[in-house]
Protein backbone atom coordinates (compact mmCIF):
# COMPACT_ATOMS: atom_id res chain seq x y z
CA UNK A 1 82.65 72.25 26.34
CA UNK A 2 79.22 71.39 27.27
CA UNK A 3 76.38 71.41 24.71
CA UNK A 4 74.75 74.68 26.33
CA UNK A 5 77.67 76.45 27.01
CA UNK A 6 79.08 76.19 22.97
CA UNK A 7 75.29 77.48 22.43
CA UNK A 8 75.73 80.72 24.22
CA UNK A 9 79.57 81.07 23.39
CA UNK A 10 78.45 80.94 19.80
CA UNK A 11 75.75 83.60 20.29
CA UNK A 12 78.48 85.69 22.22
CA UNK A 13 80.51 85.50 19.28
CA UNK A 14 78.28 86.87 16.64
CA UNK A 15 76.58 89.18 18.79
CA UNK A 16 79.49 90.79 19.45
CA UNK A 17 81.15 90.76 16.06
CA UNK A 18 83.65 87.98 16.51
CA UNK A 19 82.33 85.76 14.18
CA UNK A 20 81.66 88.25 11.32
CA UNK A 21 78.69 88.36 8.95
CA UNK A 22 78.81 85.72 6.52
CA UNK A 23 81.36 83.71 8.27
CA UNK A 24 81.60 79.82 7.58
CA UNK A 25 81.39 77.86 10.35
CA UNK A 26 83.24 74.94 9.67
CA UNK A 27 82.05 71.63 11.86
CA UNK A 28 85.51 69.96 12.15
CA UNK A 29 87.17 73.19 13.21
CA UNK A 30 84.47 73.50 16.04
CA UNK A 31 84.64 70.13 16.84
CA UNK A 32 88.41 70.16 17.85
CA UNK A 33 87.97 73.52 18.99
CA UNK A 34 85.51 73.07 21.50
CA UNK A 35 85.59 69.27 22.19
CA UNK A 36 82.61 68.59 21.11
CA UNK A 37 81.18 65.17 18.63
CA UNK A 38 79.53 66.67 15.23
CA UNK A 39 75.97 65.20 16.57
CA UNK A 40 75.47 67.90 19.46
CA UNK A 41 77.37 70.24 17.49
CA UNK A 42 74.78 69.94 14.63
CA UNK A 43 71.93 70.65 17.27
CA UNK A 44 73.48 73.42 18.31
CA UNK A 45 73.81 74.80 15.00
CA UNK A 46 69.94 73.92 13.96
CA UNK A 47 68.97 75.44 16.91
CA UNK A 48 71.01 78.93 16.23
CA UNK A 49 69.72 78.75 12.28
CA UNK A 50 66.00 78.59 14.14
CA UNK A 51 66.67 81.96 15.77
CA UNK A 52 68.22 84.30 13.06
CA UNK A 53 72.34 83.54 14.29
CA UNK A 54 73.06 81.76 10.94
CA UNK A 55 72.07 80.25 8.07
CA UNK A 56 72.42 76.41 6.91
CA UNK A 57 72.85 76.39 3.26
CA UNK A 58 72.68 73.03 1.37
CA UNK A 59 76.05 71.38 0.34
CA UNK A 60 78.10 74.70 2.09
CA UNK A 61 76.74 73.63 5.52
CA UNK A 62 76.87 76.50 8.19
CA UNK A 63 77.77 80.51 7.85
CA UNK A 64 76.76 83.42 10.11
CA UNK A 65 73.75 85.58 9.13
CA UNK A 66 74.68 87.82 6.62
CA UNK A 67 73.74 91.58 6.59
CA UNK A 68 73.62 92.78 3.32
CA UNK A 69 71.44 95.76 1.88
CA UNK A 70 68.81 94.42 1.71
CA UNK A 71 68.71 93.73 5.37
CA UNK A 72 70.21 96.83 6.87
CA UNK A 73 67.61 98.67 5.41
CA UNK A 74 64.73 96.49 6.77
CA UNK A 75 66.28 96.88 9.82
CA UNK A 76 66.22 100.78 9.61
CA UNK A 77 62.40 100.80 8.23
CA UNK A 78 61.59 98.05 10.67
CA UNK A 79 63.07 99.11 14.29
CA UNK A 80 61.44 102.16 15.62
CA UNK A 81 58.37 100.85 15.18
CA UNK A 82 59.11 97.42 16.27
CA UNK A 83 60.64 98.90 19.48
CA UNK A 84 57.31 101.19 20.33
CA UNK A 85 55.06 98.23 20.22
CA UNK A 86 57.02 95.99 22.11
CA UNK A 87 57.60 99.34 25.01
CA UNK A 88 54.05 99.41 24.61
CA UNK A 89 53.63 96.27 25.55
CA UNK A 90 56.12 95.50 28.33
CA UNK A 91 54.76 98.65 30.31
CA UNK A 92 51.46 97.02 30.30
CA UNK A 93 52.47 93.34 31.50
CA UNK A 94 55.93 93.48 33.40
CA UNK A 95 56.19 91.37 36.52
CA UNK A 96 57.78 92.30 39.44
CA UNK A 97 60.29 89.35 38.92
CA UNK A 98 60.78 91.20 35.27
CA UNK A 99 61.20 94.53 36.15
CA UNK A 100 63.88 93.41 39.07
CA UNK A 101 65.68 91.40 36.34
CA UNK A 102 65.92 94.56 34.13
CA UNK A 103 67.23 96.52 37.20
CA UNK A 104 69.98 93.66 37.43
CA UNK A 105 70.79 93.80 33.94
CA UNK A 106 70.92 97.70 34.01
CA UNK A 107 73.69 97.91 36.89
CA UNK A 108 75.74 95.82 35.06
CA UNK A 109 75.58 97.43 32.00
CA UNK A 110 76.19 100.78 33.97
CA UNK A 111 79.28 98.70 35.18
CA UNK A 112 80.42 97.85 31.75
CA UNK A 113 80.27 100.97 30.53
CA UNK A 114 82.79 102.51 33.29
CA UNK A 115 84.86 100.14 32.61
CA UNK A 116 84.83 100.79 28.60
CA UNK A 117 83.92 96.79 28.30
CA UNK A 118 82.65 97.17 24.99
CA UNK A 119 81.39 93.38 24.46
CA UNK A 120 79.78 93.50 28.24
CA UNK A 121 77.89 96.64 26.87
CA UNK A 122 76.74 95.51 23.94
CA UNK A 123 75.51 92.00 25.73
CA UNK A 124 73.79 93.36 28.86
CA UNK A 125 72.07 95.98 26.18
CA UNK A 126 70.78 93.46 24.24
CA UNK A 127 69.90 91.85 27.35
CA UNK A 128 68.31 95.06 28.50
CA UNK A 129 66.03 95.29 25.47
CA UNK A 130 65.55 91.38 25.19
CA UNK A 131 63.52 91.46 28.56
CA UNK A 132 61.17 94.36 27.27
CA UNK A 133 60.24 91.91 24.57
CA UNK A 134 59.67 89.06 27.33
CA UNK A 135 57.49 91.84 29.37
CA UNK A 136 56.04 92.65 26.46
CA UNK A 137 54.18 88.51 26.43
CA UNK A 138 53.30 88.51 22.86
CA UNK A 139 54.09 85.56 20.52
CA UNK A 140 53.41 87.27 17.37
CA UNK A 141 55.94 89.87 17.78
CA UNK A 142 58.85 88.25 19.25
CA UNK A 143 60.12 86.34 16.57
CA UNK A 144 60.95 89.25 14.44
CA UNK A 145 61.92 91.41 17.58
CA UNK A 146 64.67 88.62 18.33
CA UNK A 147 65.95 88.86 14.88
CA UNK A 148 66.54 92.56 14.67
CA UNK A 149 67.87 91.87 18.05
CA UNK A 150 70.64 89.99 16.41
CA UNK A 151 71.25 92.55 14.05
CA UNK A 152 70.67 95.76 16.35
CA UNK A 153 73.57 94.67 18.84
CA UNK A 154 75.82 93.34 15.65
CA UNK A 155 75.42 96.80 14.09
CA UNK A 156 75.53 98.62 17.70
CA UNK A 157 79.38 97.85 18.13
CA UNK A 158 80.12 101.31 16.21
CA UNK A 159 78.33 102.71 18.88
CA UNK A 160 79.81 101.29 22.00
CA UNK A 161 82.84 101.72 20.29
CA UNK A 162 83.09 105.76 20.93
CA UNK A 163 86.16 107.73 19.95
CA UNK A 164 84.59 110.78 20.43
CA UNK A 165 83.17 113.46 23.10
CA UNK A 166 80.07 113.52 21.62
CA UNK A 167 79.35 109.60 21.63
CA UNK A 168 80.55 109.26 25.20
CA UNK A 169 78.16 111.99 25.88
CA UNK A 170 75.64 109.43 24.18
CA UNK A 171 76.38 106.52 25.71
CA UNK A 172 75.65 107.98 29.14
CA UNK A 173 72.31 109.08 27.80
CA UNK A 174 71.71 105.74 26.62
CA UNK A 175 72.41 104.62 30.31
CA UNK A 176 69.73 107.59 31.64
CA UNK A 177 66.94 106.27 28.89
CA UNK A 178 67.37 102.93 30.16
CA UNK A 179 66.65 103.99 33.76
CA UNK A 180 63.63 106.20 32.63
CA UNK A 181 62.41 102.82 30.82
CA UNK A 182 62.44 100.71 33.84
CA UNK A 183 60.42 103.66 35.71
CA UNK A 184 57.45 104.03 33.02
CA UNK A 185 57.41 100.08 33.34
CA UNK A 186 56.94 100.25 36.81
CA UNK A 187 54.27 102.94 36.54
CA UNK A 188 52.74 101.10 33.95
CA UNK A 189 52.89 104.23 31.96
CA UNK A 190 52.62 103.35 28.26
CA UNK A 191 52.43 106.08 26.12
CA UNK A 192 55.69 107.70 28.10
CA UNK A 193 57.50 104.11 26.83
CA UNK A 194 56.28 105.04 23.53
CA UNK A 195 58.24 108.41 23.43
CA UNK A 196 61.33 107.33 24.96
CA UNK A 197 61.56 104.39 22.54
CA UNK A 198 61.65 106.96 19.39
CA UNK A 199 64.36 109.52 21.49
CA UNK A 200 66.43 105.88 22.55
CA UNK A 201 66.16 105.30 18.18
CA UNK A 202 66.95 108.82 17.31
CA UNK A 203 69.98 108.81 19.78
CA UNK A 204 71.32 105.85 18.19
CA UNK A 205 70.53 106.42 14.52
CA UNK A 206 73.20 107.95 13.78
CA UNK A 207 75.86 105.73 15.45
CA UNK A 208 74.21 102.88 14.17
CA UNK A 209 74.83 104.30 10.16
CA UNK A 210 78.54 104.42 11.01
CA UNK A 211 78.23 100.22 10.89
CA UNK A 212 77.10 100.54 7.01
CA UNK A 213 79.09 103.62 5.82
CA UNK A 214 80.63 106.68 7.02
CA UNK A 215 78.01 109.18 5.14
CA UNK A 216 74.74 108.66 6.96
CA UNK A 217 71.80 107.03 5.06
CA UNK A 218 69.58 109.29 3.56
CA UNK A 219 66.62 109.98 6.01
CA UNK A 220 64.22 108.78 3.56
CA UNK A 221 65.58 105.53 3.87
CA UNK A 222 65.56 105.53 7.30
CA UNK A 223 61.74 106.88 7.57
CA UNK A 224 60.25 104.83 4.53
């Protein structure tokens, strides 16, 4: 396998749970696995450590991120208002190249979800939101918007994952937010990007609790 291609299949792989949190990632087994010498390997893997996907630790050599307490509830505090700033942003600055990208991306994620492809969900939303932090054209705030990117879609499986009336129900409202998105980025309208961010958090909330226990968090957790 070529050098970019194990790059992506590896991101595939965590993103969508395959490779679990706190997974080692053992270089000979990838090696063989993927035909691939232990020099481009180990670029690959310095690159994914560079961007949140794992975590080189001295004398234990590669695992996937981990997402322990700590970090779930960061990621609680952190998203809603991580998400309104980059909205914010992206309504202000989209190109037209951008906005017909995220168009793209939104048909086949409409796709995905008819055909209950949970992994092609979960991809072409991260995909979805990863653009609104490219429209969004601010180097300050992508770095941590890519990391709770990571951990948004690892965490989202629950949700594409429905077994129930009511989160089917969901998941097509998650399908009508995103097309409401893409029209207050084309009218530039800002403050309407703002409020469907929060009702796009609030609607998956409570899915996204289901990842860390079966109780939901407390809500002052999730509003500290």
């Amino acid at each position: 396998m070529k050098k970019n291609e194990l790059y992506e299949e590896l991101k595939r792989q965590i993103l969508t749970l395959k490779l679990s949190p706190g997974e080692n990632l053992e270089e000979i087994s990838l090696c063989n696995k993927y035909k691939i010498s232990r020099t481009p390997l180990r670029e690959i893997l310095q690159k994914l450590a560079g961007e949140g996907y794992i975590e080189l630790i001295k004398n234990r050599g590669a695992t996937v991120s981990s997402m322990d307490y700590k970090t779930l509830r960061n990621f609680f505090i952190t998203a809603p208002m991580m998400y309104s700033a980059v909205g914010r942003l992206a309504a202000k600055n989209a190109t037209q190249s951008q906005i017909e990208e995220l168009q793209q991306v939104q048909g086949n994620f409409i796709k995905a979800n008819k055909m209950n492809d949970i992994d092609g969900m979960s991809l072409y939303n991260n995909r979805f939101h990863r653009l609104i932090g490219e429209m969004a054209d601010n180097n300050y705030l992508m770095p941590s918007y890519d990391l709770l990117l990571i951990d948004h879609a690892r965490i989202g499986q629950t949700f594409f994952r429905a077994i129930s009336k009511e989160m089917l129900n969901d998941l097509k409202e998650v399908s009508k937010h995103h097309d409401k998105m893409i029209e207050c980025i084309i009218k530039g309208d800002s403050e309407g990007m703002v409020i469907l961010t929060h009702e796009h958090w609030r609607l998956a909330k409570d899915h996204l609790e289901m990842y860390v226990r079966p109780d939901p968090l407390p809500d002052k957790m999730l509003n500290e």
